[in-house]
Protein backbone atom coordinates (compact mmCIF):
# COMPACT_ATOMS: atom_id res chain seq x y z
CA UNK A 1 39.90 -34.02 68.74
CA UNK A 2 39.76 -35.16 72.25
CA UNK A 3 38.24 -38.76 71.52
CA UNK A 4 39.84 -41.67 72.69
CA UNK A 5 38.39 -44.23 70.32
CA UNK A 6 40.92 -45.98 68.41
CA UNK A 7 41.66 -45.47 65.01
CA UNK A 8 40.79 -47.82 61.69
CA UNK A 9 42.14 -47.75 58.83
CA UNK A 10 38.92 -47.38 56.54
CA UNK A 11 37.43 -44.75 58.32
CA UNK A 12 38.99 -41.26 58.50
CA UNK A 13 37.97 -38.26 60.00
CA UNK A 14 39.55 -35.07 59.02
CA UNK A 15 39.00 -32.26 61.41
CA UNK A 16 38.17 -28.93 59.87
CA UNK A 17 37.40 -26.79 57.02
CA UNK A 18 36.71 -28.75 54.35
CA UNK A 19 38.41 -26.07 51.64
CA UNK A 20 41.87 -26.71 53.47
CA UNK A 21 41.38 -30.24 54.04
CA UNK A 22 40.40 -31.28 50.97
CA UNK A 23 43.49 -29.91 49.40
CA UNK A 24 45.84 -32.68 51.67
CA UNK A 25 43.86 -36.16 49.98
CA UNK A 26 45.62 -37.07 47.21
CA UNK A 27 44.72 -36.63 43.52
CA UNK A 28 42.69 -39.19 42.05
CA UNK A 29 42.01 -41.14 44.64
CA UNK A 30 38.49 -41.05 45.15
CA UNK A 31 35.79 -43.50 43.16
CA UNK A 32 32.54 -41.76 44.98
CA UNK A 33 31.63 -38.28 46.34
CA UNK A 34 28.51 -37.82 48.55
CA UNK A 35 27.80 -34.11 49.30
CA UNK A 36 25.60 -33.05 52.11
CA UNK A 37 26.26 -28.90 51.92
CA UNK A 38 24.82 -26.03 53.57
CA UNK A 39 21.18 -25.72 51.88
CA UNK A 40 21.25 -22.35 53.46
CA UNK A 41 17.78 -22.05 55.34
CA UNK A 42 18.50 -21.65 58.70
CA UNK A 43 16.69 -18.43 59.43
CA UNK A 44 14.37 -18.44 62.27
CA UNK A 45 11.65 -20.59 60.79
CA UNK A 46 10.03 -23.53 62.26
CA UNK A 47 9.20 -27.23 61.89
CA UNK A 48 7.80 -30.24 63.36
CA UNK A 49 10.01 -33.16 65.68
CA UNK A 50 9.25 -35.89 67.08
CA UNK A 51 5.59 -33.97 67.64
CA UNK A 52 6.60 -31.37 68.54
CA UNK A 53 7.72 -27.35 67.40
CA UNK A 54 11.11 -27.17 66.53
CA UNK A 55 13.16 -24.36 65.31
CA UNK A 56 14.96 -24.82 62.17
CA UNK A 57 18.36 -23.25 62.35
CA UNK A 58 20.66 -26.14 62.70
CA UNK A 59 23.95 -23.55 63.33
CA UNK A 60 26.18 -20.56 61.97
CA UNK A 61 27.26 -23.10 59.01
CA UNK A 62 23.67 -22.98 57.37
CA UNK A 63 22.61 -19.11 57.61
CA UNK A 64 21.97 -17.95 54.88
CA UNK A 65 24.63 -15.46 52.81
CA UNK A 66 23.98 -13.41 49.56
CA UNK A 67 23.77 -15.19 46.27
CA UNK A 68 27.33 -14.20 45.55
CA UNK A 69 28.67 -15.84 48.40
CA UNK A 70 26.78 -19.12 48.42
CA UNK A 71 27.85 -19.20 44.64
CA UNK A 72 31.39 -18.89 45.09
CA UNK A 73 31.14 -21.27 48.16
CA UNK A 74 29.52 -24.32 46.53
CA UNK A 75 31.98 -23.49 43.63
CA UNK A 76 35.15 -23.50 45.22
CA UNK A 77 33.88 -26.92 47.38
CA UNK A 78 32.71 -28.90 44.02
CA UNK A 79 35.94 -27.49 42.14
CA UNK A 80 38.46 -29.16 44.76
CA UNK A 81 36.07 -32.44 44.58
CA UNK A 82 36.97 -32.70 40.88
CA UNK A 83 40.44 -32.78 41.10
CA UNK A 84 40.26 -35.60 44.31
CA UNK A 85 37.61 -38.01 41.56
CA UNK A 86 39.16 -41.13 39.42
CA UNK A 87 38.51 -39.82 36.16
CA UNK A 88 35.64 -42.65 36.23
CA UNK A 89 34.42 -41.11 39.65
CA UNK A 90 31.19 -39.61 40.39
CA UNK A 91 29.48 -37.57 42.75
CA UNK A 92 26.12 -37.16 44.48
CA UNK A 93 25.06 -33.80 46.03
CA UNK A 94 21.73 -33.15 47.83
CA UNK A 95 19.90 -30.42 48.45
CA UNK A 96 16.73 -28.27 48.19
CA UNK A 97 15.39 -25.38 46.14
CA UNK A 98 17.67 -23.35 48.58
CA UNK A 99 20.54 -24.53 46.96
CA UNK A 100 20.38 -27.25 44.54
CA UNK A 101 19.68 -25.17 41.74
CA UNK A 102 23.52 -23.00 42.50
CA UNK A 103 25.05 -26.46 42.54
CA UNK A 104 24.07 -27.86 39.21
CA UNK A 105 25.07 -24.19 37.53
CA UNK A 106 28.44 -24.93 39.73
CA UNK A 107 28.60 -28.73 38.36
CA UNK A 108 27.97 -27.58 34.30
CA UNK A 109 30.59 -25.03 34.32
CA UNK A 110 33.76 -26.83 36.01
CA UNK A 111 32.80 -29.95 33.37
CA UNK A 112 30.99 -32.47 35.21
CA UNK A 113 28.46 -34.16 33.05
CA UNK A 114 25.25 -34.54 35.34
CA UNK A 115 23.56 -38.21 35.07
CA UNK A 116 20.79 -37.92 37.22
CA UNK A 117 18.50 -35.56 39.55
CA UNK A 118 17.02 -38.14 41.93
CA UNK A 119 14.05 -37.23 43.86
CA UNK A 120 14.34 -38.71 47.46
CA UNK A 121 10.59 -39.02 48.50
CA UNK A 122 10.28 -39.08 52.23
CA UNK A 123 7.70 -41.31 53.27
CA UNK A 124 6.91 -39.63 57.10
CA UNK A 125 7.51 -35.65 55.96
CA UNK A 126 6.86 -33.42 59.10
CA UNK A 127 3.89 -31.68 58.42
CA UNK A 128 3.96 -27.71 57.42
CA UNK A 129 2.56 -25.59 60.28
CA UNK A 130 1.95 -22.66 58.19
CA UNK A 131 -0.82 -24.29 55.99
CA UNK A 132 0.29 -21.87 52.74
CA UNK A 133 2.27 -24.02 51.23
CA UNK A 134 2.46 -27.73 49.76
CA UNK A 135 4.26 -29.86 52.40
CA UNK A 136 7.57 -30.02 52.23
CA UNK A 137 8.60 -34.31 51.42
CA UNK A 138 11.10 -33.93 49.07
CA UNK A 139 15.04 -33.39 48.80
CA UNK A 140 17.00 -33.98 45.34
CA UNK A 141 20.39 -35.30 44.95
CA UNK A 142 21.85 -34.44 41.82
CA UNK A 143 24.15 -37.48 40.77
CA UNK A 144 27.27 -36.33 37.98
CA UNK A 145 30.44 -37.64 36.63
CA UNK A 146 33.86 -36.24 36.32
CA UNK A 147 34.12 -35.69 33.05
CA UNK A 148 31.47 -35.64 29.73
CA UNK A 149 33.51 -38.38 27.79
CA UNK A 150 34.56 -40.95 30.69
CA UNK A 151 32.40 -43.34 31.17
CA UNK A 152 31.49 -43.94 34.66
CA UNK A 153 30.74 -47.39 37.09
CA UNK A 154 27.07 -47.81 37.80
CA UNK A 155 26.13 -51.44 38.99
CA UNK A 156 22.72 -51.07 36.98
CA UNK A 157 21.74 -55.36 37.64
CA UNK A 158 22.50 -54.55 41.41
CA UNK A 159 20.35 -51.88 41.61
CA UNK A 160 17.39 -53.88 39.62
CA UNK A 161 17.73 -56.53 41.73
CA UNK A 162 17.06 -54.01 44.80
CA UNK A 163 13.88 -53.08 42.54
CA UNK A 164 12.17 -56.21 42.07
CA UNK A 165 14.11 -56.89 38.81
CA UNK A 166 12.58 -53.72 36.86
CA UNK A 167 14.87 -50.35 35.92
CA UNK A 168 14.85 -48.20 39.30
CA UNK A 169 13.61 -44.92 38.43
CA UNK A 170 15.02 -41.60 40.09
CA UNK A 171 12.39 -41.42 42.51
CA UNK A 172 12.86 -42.74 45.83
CA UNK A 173 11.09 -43.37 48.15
CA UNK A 174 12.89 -44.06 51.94
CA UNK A 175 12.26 -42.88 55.27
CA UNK A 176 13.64 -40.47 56.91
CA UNK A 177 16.21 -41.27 59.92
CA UNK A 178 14.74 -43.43 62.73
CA UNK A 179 16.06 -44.01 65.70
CA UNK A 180 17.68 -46.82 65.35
CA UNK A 181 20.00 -44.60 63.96
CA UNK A 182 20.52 -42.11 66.65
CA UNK A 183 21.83 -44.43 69.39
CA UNK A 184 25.40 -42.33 69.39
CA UNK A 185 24.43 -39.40 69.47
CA UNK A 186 21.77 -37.09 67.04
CA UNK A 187 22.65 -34.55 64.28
CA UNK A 188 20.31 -31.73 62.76
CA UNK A 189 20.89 -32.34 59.35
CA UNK A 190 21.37 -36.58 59.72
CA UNK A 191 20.76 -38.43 56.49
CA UNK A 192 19.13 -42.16 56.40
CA UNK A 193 21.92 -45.01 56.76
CA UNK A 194 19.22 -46.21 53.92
CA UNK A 195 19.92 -43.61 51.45
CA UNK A 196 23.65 -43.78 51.87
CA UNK A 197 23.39 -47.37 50.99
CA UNK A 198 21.70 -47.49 47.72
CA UNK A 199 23.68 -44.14 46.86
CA UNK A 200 27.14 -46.48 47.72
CA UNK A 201 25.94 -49.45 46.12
CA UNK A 202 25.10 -48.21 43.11
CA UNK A 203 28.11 -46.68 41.99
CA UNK A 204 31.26 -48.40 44.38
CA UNK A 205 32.54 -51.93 43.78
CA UNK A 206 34.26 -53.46 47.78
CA UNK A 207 37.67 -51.77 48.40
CA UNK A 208 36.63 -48.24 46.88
CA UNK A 209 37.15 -45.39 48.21
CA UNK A 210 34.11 -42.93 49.19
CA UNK A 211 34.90 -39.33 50.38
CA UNK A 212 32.08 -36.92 52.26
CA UNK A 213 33.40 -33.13 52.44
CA UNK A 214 30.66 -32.52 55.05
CA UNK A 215 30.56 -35.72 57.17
CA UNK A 216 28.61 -34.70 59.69
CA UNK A 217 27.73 -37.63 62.03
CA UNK A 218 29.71 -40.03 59.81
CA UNK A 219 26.75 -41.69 58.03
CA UNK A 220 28.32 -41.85 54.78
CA UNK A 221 31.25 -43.42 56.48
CA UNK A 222 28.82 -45.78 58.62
CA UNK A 223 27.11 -47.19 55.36
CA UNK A 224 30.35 -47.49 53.46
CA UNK A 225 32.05 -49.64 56.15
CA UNK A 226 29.33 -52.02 56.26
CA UNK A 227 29.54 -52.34 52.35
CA UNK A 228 33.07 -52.87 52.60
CA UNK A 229 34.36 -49.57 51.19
CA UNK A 230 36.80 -47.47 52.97
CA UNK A 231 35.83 -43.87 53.88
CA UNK A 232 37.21 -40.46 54.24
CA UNK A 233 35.08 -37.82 55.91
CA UNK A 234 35.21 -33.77 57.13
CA UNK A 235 33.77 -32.29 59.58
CA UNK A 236 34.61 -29.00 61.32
CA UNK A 237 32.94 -29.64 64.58
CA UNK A 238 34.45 -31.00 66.82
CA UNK A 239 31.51 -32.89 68.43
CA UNK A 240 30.27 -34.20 65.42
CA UNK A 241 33.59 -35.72 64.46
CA UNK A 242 33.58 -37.61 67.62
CA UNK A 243 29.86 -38.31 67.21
CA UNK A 244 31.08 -40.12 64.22
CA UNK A 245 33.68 -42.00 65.87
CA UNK A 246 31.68 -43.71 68.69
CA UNK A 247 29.00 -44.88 65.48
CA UNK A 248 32.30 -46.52 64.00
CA UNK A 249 33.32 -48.19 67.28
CA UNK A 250 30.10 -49.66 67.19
CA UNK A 251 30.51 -51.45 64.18
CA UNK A 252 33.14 -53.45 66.22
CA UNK A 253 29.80 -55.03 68.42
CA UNK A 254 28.75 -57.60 65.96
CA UNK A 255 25.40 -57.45 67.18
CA UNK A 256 25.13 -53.70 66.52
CA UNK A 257 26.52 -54.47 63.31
CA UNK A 258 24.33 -57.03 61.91
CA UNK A 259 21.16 -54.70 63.36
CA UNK A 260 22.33 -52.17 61.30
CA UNK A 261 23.33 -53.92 58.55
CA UNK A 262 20.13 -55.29 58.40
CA UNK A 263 18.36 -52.55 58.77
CA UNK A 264 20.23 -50.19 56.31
CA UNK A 265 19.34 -52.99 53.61
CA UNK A 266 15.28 -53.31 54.24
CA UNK A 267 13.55 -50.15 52.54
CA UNK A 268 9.66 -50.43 51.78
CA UNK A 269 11.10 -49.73 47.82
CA UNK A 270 13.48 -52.69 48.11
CA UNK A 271 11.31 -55.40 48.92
CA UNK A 272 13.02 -59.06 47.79
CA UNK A 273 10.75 -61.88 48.23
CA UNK A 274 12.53 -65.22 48.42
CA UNK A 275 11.52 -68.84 47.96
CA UNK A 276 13.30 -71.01 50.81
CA UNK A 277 14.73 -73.06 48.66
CA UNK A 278 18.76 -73.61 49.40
CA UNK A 279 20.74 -75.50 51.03
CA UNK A 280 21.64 -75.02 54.36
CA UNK A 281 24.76 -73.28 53.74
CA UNK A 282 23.29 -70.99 51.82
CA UNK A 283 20.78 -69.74 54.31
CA UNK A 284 23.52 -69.35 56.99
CA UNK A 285 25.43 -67.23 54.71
CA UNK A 286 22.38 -64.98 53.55
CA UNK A 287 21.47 -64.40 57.24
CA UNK A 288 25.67 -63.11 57.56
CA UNK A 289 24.87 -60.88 55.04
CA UNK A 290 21.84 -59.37 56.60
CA UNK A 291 19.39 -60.30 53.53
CA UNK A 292 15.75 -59.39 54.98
CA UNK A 293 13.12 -62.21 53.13
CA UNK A 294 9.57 -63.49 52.99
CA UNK A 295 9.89 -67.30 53.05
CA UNK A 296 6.57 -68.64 51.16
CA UNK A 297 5.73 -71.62 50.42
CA UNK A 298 8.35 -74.28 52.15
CA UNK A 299 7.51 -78.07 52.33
CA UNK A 300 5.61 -76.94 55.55
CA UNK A 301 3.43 -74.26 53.66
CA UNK A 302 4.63 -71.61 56.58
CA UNK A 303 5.21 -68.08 55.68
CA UNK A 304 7.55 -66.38 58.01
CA UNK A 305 7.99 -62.13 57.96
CA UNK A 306 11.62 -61.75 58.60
CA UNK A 307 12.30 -58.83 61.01
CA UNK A 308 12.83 -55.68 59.30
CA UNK A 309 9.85 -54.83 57.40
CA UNK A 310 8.79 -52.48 60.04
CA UNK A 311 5.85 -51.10 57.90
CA UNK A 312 4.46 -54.27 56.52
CA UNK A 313 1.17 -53.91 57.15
CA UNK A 314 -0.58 -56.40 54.79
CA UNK A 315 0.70 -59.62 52.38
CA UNK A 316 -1.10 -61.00 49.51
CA UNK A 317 -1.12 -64.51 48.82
CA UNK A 318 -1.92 -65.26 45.22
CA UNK A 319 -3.47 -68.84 45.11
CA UNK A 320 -4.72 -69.08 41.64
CA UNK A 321 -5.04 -66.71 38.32
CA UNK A 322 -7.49 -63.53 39.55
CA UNK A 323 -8.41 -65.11 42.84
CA UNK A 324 -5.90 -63.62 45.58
CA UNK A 325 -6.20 -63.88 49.24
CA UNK A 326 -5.32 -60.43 51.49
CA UNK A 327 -4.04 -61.07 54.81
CA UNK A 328 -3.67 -58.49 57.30
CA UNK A 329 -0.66 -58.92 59.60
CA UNK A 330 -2.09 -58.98 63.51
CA UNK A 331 1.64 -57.17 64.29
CA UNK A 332 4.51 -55.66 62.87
CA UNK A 333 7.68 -57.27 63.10
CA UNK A 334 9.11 -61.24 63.51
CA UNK A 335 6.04 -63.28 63.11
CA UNK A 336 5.12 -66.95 61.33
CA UNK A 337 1.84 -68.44 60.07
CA UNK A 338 1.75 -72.21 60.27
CA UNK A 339 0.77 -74.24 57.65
CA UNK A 340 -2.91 -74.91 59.50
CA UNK A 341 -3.76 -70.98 59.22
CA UNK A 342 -3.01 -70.88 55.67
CA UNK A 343 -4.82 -73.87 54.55
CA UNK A 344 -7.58 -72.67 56.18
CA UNK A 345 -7.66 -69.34 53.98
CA UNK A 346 -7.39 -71.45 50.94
CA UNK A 347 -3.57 -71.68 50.89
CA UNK A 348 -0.95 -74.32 49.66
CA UNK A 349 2.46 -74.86 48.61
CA UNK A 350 1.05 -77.05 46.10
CA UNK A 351 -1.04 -74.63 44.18
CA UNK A 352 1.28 -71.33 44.74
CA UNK A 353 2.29 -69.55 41.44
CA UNK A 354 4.97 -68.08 43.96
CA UNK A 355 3.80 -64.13 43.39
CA UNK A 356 2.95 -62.49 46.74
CA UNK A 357 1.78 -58.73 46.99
CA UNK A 358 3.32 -56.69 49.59
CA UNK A 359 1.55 -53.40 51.32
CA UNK A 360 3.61 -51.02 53.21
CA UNK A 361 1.97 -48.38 55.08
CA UNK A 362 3.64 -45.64 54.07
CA UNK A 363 1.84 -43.06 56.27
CA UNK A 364 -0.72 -42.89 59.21
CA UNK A 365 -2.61 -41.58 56.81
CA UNK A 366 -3.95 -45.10 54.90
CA UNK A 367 -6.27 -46.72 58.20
CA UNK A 368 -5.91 -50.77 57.68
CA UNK A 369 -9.76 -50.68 58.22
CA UNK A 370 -9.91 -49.38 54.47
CA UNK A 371 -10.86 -51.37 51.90
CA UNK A 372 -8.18 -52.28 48.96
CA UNK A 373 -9.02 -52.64 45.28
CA UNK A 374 -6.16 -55.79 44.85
CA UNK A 375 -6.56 -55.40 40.79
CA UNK A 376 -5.62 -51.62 41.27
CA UNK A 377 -2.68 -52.78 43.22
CA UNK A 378 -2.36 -49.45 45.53
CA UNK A 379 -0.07 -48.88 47.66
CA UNK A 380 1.72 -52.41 46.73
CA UNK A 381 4.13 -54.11 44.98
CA UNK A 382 4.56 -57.34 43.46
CA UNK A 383 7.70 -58.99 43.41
CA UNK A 384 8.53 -62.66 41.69
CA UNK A 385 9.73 -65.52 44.15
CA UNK A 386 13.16 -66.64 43.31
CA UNK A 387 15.36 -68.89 44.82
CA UNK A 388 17.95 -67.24 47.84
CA UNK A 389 21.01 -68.96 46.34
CA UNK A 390 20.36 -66.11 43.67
CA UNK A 391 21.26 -63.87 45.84
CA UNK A 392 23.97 -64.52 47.85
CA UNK A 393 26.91 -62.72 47.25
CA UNK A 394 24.85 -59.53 46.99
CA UNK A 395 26.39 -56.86 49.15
């Protein structure tokens, strides 16, 4: 590589084919794989960007081969993987129809024991030009451990806490990249910094090690370093590699850093509501930690929409029992109601159960105009206040 940036220690970029450079990490090193391979489809079709017509083929590395081939290929890949897991490793490999189905035949007969198939739901698909079939919104990610009888590290209260406190299911819902994310540089096939963090957190502790054999623009590696894990990525092009570099040199800008940060941790599906109760020490080190909160309630009775809830669209203040109050945000984005505006819709710290409703519009397809059945809760979700202290220490 001709890139200039300077090197850090917990973020590697190899350079090349990832069959030969998989074979020079050591053995057992490795707590989390996350696969982004070839699904395969590049073959003169076309989609929708930004608006507008797009071609499909993202480069020679996607075309399409004969079943044979992309057989052997996701074989020989997910075979050299194995050896590189802790035997308490795991690894997450996405895909669609195009190849998913190949890698989870792969997976069974080299002895991984497969724990999940999450559906990622996209919540702004592009929309199919051809009109003959559904619309494409979905990609899976099959999640699998190295062996049957090894048990494996899942940080299951983490991951309820991102939920609202229930079990997170396997289907999730995040957007697709935005571009906040594309500052650096773009790549065809660029996953959500949002998906790599739940992916991360779920099954690395800090200090881990996470390894992607098709980095890409380094968004596995982006998302690791801001959880604290170190990363090891390949990439054969050369532009991409460096692509990857200049998104880790701007983790150095604290500014982009804590943007990020605090954007990779707001998700419509990971909505934490949180009572501003906490001493001030506490609130200065949840705002270091990028936590993204609704404050209700305060001696003041203000409610203040932290920035990052992008798609907020509407917040639900339950007063009393069966008798909630729907406010309609005039913007998106940083924004307070005093204490006067609430009391005048019927509002008070004093009578608060603490439960607020959140709506995210997760489409232009909902108008705000609309009217919303509150019992039938659509399109929301309820979360329980609790205090921020809870929270801190949450990465």
């Amino acid at each position: 590589m001709t890139n200039s940036l300077p090197i850090y220690p917990d973020f590697t970029i190899l350079q090349g084919d990832c069959m030969e450079r998989l074979t020079e990490i050591e053995d057992n090193s490795v707590n989390t794989i996350f696969a982004d391979p070839p699904y395969f489809l590049s073959n003169g079709g076309i989609s929708v960007h930004s608006g507008k017509q797009v071609c499909v083929d993202k480069g020679d590395w996607d075309k399409g081969g004969t079943p044979e081939y992309i057989y052997e290929f996701n074989r020989q890949w997910l075979a050299l993987c194995r050896t590189k897991l802790r035997d308490n490793g795991t690894i997450w490999i996405s895909g669609t129809h195009h190849n998913i189905h190949v890698v989870m035949r792969c997976l069974q007969e080299l002895g991984y024991k497969v724990l999940n198939t999450i559906t990622w739901q996209k919540t702004d698909p592009p929309p199919n030009l051809s009109c003959r079939y559904f619309n494409f919104s979905t990609e899976l990610i099959i999640w699998a451990r190295k062996s049957e009888k090894k048990p494996h590290k899942f940080n299951y209260e983490t991951m309820k806490l991102l939920n609202g406190g229930g079990q997170m299911t396997d289907v999730w819902r995040i957007p697709a990249v935005g571009l906040w994310e594309k500052q650096q540089g773009k790549h065809p096939t660029q996953k959500p910094l949002r998906l790599l963090y739940r992916i991360i957190l779920a099954s690395t502790k800090e200090g881990d090690t996470v390894l992607d054999p098709f980095s890409g623009s380094g968004t596995t590696g982006v998302a690791a370093n801001l959880l604290g894990r170190k990363y090891i990525g390949i990439e054969q092009d050369e532009q991409f590699c460096e692509l990857s570099l200049r998104r880790r040199h701007a983790l150095e800008d604290d500014k982009t850093r804590q943007k990020l940060f605090d954007k990779m941790r707001s998700t419509p599906e990971e909505t934490t509501v949180l009572i501003n109760h906490m001493r001030e020490t506490d609130r200065e080190k949840a705002m270091q930690l990028g936590i993204t909160y609704v404050r209700i309630g305060d001696a003041k009775g203000s409610l203040l929409v932290k920035e990052g809830f992008e798609r907020l669209g509407f917040v639900c203040l339950h007063t009393r029992g069966d008798n909630p109050e729907l406010f309609k945000l005039a913007k998106k984005g940083f924004q307070i109601w005093t204490a006067e505006t609430l009391r005048e819709q019927g509002f008070s710290a004093e009578n608060a159960p603490y439960y607020a409703v959140i709506r995210f519009d997760p489409s232009e397809q909902v108008p705000y105009d609309q009217p919303i059945d509150l019992h039938k809760r659509q399109y929301t979700q309820v979360a329980r206040i609790q205090p921020l202290s809870d929270f801190i220490g949450l990465r």
